[in-house]
N, C-alpha and C. Protein backbone atom coordinates (compact mmCIF):
# COMPACT_ATOMS: atom_id res chain seq x y z
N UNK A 1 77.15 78.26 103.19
CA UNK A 1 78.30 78.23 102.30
C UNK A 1 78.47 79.57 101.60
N UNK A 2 78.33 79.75 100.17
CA UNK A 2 78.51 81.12 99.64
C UNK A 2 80.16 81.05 99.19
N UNK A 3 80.18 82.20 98.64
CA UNK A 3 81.60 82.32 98.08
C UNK A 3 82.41 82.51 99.15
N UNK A 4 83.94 81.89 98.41
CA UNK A 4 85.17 82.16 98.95
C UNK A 4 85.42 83.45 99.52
N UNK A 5 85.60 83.40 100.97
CA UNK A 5 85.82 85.19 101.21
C UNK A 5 87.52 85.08 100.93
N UNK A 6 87.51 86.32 100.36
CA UNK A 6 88.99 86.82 100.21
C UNK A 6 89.72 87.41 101.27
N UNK A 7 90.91 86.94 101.05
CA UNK A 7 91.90 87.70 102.61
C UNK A 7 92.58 89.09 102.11
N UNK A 8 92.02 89.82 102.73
CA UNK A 8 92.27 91.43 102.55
C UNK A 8 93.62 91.29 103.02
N UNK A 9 94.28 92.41 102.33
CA UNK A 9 95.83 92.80 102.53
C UNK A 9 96.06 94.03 103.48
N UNK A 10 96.48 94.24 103.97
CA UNK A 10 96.26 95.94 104.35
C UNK A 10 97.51 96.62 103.43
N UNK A 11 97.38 97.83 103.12
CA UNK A 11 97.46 98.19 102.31
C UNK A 11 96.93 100.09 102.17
N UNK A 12 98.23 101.23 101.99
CA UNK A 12 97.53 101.99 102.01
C UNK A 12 98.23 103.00 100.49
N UNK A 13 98.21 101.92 99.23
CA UNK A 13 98.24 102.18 97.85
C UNK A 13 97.66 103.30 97.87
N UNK A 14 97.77 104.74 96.85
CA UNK A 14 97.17 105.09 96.59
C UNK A 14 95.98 104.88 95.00
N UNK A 15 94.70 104.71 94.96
CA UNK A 15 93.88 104.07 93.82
C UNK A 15 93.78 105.13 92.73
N UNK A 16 94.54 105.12 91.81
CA UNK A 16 94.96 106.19 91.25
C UNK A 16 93.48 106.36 89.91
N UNK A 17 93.30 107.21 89.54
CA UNK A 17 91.77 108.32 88.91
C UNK A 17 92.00 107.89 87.33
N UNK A 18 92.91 107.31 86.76
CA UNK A 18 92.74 107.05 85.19
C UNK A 18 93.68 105.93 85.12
N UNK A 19 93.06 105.37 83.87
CA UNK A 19 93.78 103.95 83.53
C UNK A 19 95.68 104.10 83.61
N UNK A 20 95.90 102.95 83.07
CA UNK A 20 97.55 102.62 83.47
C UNK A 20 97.53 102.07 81.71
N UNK A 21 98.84 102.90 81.21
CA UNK A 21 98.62 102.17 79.72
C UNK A 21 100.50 102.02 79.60
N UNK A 22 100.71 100.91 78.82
CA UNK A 22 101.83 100.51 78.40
C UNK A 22 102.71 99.68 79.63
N UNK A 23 103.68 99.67 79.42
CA UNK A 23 104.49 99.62 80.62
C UNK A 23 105.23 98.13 80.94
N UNK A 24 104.16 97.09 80.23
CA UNK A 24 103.87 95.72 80.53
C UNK A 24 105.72 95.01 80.64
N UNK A 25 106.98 95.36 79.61
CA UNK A 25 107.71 94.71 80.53
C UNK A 25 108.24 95.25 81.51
N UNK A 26 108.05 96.65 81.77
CA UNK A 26 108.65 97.54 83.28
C UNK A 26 107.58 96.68 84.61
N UNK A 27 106.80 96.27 83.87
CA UNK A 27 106.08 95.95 85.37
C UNK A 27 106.48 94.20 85.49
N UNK A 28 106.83 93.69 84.66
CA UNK A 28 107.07 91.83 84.54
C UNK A 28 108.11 92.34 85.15
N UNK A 29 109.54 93.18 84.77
CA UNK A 29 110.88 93.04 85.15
C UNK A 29 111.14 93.34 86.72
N UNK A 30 109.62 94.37 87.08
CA UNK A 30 109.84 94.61 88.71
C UNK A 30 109.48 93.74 89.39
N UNK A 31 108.21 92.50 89.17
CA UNK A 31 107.86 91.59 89.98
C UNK A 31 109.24 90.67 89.75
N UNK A 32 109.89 90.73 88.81
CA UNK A 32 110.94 89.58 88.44
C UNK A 32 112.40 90.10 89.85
N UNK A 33 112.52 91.41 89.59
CA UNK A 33 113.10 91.74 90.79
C UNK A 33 113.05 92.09 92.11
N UNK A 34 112.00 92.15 92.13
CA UNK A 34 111.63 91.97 93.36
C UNK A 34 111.17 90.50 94.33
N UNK A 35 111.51 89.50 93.28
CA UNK A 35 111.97 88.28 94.22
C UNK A 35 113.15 87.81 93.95
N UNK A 36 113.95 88.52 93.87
CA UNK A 36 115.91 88.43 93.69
C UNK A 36 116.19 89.27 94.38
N UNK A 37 115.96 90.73 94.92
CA UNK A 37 116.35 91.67 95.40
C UNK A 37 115.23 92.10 96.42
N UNK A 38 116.19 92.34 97.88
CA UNK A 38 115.20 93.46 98.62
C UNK A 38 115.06 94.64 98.78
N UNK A 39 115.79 95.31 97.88
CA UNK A 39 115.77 96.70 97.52
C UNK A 39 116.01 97.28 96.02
N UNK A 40 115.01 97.62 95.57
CA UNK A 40 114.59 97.80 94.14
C UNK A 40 114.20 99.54 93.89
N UNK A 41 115.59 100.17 93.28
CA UNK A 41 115.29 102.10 92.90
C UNK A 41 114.48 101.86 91.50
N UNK A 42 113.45 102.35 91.13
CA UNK A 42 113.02 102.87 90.19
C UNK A 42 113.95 104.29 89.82
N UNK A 43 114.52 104.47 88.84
CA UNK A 43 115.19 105.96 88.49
C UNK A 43 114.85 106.18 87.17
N UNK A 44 114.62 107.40 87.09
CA UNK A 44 114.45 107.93 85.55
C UNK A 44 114.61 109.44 86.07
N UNK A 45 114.20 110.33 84.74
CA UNK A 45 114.01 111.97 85.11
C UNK A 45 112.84 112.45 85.46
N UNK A 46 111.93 113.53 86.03
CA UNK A 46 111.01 113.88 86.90
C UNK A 46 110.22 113.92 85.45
N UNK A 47 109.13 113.60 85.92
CA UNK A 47 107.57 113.44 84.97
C UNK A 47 107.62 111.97 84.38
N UNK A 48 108.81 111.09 84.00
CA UNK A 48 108.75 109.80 83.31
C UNK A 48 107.91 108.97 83.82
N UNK A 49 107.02 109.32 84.91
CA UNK A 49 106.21 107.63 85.32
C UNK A 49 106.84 106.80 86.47
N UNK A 50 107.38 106.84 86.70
CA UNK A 50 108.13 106.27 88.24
C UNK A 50 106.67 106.17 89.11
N UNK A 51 106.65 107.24 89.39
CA UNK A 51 105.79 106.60 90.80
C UNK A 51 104.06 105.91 90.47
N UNK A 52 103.78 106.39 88.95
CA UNK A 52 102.57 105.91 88.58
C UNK A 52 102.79 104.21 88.15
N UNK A 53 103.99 103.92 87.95
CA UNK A 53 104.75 102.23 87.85
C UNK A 53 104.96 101.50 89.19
N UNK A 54 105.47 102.13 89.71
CA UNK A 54 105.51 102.06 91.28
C UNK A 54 104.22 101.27 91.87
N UNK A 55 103.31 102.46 92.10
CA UNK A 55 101.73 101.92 92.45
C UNK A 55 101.25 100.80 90.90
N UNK A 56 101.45 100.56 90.28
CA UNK A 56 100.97 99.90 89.44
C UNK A 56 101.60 98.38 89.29
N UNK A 57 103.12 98.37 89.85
CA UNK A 57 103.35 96.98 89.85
C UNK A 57 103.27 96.86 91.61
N UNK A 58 103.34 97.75 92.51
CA UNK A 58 102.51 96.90 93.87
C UNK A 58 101.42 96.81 94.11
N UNK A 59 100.37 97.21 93.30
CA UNK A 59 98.81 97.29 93.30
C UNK A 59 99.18 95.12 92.83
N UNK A 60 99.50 95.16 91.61
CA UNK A 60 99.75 93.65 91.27
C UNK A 60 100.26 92.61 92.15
N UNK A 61 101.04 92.89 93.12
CA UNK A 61 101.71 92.27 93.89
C UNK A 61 101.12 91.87 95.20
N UNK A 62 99.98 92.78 95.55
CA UNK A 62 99.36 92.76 96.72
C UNK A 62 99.47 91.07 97.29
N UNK A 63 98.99 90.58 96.66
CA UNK A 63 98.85 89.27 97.31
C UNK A 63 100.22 88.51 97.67
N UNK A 64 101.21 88.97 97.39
CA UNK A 64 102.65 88.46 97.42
C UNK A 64 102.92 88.70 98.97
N UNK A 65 102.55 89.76 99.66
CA UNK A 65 102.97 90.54 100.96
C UNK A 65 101.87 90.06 101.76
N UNK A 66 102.36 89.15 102.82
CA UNK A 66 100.82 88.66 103.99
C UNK A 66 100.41 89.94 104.71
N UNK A 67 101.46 90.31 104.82
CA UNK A 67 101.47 91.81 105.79
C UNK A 67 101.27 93.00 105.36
N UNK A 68 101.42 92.84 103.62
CA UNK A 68 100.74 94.49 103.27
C UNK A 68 101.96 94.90 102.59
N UNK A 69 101.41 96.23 101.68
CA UNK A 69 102.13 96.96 101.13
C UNK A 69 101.56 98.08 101.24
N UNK A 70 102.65 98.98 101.84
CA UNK A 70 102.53 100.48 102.11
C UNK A 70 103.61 101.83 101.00
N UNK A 71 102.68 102.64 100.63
CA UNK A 71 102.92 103.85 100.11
C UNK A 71 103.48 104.24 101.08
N UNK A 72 104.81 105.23 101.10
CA UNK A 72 105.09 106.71 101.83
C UNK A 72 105.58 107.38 100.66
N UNK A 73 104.65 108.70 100.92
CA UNK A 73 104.98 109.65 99.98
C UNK A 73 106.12 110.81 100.71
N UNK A 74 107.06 110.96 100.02
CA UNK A 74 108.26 111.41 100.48
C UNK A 74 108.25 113.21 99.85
N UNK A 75 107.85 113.56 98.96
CA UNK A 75 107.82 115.02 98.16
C UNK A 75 108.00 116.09 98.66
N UNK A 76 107.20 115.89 99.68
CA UNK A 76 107.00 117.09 100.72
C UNK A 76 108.09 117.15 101.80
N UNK A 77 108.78 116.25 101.73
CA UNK A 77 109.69 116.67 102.76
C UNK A 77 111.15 116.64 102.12
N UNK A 78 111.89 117.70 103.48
CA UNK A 78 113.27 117.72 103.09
C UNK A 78 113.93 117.81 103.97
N UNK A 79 113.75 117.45 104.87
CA UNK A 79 114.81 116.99 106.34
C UNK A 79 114.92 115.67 106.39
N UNK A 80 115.72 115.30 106.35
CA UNK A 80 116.02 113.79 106.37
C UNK A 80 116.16 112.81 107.29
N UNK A 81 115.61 113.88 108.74
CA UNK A 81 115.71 113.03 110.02
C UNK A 81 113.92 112.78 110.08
N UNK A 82 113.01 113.63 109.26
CA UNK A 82 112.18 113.13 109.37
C UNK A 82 111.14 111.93 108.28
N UNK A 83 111.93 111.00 107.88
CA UNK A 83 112.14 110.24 106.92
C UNK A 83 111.28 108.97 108.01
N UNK A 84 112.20 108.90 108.92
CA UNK A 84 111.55 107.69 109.81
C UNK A 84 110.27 107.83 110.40
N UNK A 85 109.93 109.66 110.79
CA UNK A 85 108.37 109.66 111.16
C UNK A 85 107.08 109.09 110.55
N UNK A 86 107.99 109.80 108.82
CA UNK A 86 106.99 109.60 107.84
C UNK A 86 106.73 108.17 107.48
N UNK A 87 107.36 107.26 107.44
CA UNK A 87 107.17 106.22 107.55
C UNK A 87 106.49 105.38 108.18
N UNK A 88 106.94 105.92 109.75
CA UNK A 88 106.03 105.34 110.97
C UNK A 88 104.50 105.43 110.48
N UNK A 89 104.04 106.74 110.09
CA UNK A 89 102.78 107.00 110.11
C UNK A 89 102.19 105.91 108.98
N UNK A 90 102.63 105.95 107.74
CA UNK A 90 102.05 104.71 106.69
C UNK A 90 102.03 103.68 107.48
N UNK A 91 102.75 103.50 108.17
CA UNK A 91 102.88 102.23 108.41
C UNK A 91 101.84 101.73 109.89
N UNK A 92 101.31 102.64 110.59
CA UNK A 92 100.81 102.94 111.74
C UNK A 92 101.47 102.49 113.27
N UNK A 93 102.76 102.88 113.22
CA UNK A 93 103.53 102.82 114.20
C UNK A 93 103.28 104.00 115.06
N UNK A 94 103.38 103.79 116.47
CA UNK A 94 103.35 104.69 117.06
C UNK A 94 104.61 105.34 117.76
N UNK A 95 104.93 106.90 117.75
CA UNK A 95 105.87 107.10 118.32
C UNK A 95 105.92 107.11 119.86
N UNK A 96 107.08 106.88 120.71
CA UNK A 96 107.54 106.31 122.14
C UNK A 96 108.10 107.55 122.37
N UNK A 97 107.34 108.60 123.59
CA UNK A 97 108.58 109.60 123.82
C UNK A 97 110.13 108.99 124.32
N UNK A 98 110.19 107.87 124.93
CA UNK A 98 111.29 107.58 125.71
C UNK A 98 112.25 106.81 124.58
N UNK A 99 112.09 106.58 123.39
CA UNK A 99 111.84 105.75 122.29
C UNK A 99 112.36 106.40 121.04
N UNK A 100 113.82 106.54 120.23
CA UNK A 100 114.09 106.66 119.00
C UNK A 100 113.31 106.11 118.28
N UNK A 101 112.38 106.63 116.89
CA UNK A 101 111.40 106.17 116.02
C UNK A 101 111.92 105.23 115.35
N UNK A 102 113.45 105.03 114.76
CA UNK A 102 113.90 104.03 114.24
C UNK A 102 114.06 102.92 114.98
N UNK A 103 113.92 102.81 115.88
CA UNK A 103 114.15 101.38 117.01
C UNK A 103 112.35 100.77 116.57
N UNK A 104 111.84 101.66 117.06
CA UNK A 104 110.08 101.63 116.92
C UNK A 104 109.91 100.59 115.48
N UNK A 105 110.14 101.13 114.40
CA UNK A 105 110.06 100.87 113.32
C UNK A 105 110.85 99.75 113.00
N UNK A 106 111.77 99.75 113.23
CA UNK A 106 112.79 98.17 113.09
C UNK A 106 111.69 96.86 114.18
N UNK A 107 111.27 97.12 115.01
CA UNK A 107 110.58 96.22 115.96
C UNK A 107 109.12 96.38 115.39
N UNK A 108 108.57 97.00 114.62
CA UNK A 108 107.23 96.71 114.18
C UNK A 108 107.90 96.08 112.75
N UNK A 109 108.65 95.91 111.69
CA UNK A 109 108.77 95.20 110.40
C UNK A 109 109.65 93.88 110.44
N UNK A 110 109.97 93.61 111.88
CA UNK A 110 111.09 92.65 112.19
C UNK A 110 110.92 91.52 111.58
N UNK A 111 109.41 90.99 111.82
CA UNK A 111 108.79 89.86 111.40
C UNK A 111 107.81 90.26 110.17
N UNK A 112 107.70 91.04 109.76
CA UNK A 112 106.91 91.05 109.17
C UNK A 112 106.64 90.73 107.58
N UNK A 113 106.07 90.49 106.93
CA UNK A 113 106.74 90.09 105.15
C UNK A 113 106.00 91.20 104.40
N UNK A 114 106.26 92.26 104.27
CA UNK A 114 105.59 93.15 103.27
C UNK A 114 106.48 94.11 102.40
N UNK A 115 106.33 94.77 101.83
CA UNK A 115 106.87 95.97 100.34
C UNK A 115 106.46 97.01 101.23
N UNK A 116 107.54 97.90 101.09
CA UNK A 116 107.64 99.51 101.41
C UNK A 116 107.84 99.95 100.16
N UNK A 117 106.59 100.88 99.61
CA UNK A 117 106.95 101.83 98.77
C UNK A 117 107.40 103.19 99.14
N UNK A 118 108.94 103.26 98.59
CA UNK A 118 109.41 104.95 98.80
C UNK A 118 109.47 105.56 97.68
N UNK A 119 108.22 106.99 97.69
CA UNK A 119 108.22 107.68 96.34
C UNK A 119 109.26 109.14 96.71
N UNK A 120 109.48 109.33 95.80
CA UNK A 120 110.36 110.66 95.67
C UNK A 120 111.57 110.24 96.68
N UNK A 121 112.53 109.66 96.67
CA UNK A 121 113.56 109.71 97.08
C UNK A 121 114.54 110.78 96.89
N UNK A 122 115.03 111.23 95.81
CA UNK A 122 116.31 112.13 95.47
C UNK A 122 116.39 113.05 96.34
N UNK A 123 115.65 113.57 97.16
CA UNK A 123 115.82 115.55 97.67
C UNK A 123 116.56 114.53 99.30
N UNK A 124 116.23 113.09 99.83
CA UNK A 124 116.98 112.73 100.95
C UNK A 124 117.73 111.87 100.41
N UNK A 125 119.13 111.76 100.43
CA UNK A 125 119.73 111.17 100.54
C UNK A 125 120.41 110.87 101.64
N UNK A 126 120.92 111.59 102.55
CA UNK A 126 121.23 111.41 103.82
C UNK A 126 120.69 110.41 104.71
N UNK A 127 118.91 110.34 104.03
CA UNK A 127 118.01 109.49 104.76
C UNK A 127 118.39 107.84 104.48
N UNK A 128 118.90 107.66 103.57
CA UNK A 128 119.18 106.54 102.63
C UNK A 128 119.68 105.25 103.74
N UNK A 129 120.35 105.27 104.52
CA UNK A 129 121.05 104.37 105.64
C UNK A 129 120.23 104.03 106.58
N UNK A 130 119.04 104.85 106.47
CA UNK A 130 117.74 104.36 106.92
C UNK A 130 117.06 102.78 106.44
N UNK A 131 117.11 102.73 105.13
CA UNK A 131 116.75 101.44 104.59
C UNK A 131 117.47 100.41 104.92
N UNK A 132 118.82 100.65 104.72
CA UNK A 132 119.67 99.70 105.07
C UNK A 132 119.30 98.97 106.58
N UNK A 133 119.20 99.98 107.53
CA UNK A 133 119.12 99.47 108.77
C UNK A 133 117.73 98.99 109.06
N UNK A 134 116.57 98.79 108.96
CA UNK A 134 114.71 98.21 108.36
C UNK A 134 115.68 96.99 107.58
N UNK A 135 115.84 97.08 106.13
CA UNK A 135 116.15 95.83 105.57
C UNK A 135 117.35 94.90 106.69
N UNK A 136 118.35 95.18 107.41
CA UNK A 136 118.97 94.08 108.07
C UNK A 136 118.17 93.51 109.16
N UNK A 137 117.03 94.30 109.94
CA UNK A 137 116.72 93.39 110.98
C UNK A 137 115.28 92.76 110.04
N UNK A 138 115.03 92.63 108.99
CA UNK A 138 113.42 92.55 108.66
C UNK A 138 113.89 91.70 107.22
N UNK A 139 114.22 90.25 107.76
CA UNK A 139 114.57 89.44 106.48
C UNK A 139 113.08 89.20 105.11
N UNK A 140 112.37 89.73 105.80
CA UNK A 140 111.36 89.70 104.53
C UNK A 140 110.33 90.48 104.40
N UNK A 141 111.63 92.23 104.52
CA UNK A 141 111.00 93.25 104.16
C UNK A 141 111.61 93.12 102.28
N UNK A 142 110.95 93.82 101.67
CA UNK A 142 111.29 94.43 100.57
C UNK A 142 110.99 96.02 100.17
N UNK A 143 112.03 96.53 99.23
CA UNK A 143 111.29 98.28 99.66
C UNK A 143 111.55 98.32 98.31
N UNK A 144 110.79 99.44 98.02
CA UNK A 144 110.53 99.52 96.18
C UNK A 144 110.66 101.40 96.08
N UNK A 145 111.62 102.00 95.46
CA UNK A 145 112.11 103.26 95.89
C UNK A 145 111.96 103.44 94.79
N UNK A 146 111.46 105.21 94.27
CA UNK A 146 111.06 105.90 92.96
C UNK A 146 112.20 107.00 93.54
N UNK A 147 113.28 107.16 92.33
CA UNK A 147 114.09 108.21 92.85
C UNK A 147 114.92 108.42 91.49
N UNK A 148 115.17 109.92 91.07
CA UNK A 148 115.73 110.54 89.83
C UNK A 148 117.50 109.73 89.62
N UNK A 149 117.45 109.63 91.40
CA UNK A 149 119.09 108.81 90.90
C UNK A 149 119.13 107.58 91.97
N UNK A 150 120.21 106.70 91.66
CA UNK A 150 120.48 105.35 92.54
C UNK A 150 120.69 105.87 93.83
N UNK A 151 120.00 105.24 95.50
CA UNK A 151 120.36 105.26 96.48
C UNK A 151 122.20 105.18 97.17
N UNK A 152 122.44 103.74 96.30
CA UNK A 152 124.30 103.40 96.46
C UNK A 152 123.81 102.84 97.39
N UNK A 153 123.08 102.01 97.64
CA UNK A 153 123.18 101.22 98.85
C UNK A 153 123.50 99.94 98.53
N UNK A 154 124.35 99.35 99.74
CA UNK A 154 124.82 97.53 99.35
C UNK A 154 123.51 97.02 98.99
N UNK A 155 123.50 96.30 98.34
CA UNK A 155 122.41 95.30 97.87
C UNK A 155 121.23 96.08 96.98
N UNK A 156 121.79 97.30 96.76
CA UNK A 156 120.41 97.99 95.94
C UNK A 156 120.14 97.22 94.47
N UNK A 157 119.32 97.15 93.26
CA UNK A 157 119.09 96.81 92.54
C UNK A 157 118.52 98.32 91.54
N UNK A 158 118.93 98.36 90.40
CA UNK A 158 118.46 99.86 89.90
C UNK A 158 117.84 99.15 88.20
N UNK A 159 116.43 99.81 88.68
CA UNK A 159 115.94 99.65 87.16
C UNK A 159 115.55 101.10 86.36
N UNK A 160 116.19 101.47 85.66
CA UNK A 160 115.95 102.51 84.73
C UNK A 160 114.27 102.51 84.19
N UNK A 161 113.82 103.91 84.50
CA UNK A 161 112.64 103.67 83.56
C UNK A 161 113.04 104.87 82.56
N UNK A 162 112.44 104.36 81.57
CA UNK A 162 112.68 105.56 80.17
C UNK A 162 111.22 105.99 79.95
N UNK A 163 111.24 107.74 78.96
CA UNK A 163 110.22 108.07 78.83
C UNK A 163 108.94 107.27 78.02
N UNK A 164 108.00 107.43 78.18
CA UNK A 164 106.97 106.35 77.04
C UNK A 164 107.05 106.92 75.41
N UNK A 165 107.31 105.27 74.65
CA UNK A 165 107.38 105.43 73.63
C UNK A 165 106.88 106.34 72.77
N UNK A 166 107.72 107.40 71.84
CA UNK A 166 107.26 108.08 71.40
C UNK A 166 107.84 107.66 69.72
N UNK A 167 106.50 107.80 68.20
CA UNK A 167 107.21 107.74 67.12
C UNK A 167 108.04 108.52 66.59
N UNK A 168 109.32 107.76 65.97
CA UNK A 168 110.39 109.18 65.64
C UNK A 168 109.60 109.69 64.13
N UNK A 169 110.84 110.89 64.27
CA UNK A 169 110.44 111.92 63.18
C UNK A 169 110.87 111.53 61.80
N UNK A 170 111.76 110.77 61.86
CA UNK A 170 112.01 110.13 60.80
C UNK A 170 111.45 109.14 59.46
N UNK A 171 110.36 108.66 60.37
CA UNK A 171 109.61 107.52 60.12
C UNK A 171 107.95 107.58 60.50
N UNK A 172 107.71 108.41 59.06
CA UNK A 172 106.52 108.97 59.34
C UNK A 172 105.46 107.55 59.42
N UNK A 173 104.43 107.75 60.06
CA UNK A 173 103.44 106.20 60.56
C UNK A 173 102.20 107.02 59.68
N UNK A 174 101.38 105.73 59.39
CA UNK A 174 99.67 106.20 58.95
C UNK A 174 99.62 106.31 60.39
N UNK A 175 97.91 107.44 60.26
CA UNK A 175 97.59 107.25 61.69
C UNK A 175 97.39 106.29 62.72
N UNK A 176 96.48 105.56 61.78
CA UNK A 176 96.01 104.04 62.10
C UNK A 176 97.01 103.40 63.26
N UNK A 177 98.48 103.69 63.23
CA UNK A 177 99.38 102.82 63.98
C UNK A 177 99.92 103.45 65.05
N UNK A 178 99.30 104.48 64.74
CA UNK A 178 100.54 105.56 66.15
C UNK A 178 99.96 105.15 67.14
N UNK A 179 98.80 104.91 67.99
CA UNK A 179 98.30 104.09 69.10
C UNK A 179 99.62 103.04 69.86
N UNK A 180 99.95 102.37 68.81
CA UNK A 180 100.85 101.33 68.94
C UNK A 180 101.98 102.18 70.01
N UNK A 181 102.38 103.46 70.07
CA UNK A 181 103.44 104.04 70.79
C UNK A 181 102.50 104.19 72.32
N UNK A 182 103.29 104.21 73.45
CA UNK A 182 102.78 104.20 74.30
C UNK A 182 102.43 105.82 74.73
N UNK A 183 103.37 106.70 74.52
CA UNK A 183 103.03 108.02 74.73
C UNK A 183 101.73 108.92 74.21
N UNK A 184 101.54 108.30 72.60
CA UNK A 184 100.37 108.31 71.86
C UNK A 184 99.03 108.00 72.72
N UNK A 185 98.89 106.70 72.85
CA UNK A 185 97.84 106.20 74.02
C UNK A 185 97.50 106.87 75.04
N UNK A 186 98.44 107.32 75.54
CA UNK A 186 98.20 107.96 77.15
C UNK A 186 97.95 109.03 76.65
N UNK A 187 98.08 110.07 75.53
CA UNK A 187 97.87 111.36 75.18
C UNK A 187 96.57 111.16 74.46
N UNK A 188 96.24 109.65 73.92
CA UNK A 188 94.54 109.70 73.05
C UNK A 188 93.79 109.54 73.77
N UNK A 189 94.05 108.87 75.52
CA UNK A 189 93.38 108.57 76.49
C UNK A 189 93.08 109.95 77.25
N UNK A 190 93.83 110.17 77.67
CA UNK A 190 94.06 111.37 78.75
C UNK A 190 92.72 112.46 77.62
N UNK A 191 93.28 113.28 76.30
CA UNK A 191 92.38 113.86 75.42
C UNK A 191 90.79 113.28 75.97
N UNK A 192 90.69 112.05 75.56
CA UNK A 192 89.09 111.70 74.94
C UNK A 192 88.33 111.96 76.56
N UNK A 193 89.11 111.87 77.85
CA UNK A 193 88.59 111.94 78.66
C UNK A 193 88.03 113.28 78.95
N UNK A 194 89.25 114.14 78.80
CA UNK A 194 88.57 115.64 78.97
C UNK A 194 87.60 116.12 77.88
């Protein structure tokens, strides 16, 4: 007998090096949309936390996806035809010389039930009609996109993230309470570590 073995997910999250602080209804409102919607933009401005929210509400979710949830990190690129390679590879599709990669890729997620994470979206947009065509043949894909602005795609869903709470200047705090701001935390955390 012995313990319950657990059913591994596959999964190629990245396990990110320091805690996760604040955030708690950005991460309730994404699991909340992400079973209403199959396509969910994270948008805010560059440095706000997007993609560290990202990995932090599909790290939570793992068990939701039989089939897994995959990272593609998008940053590094800026051709937008190679959007579908990069994908393939998270995903461990193989490319077909005789074989458009998007055919490839639509026939490996057809059936499948898992979360695509897309980080850094904004620099492709062109690539964008890409999702569309994965989400119509793959009724229970979902894709979870970190991008400075909305895709515009039919059925997209856009959740704003804002910067972490910071106390105004107005309203001076004892020390004792500034913790309470989330930007505080991550700056008393981040400090005590170094």
């Amino acid at each position: 007998f012995g313990p319950p073995k657990t059913l591994e997910v596959p999964t190629n999250l990245p396990v990110p090096l320091t805690s996760f602080v604040g955030r708690d209804r950005e991460l309730a409102r994404i699991g909340q949309l992400l079973e209403e919607t199959r396509l969910l933009t994270l948008t805010g401005v560059g440095g706000c936390g997007k993609t560290r929210l990202a990995i932090e509400a599909a790290t939570g979710l793992l068990s939701a996806y039989s089939d897994g949830i995959f990272f593609v990190e998008l940053a590094p690129i800026t051709d937008p035809a190679l959007v579908p390679s990069t994908i393939a590879v998270a995903l461990g599709v193989r490319e077909e010389p005789t074989r458009p990669i998007q055919e490839s890729l639509k026939d490996a997620l057809r059936d499948r039930e898992l979360l695509l994470v897309l980080d850094n979206f904004e620099q492709l947009p062109a690539a964008a009609p890409l999702i569309t065509e994965l989400l119509s043949v793959s009724p229970r894909l979902r894709v979870l996109v970190t991008s400075r602005a909305p895709l515009h795609l039919t059925g997209e869903q856009q959740l704003p993230v804002p910067p972490l709470r910071v106390p105004g200047p107005r309203n001076p705090l004892p020390a004792e309470r500034l913790p309470e701001f989330e930007a505080v935390a991550l700056f008393a955390r981040r400090a005590a570590a170094v």
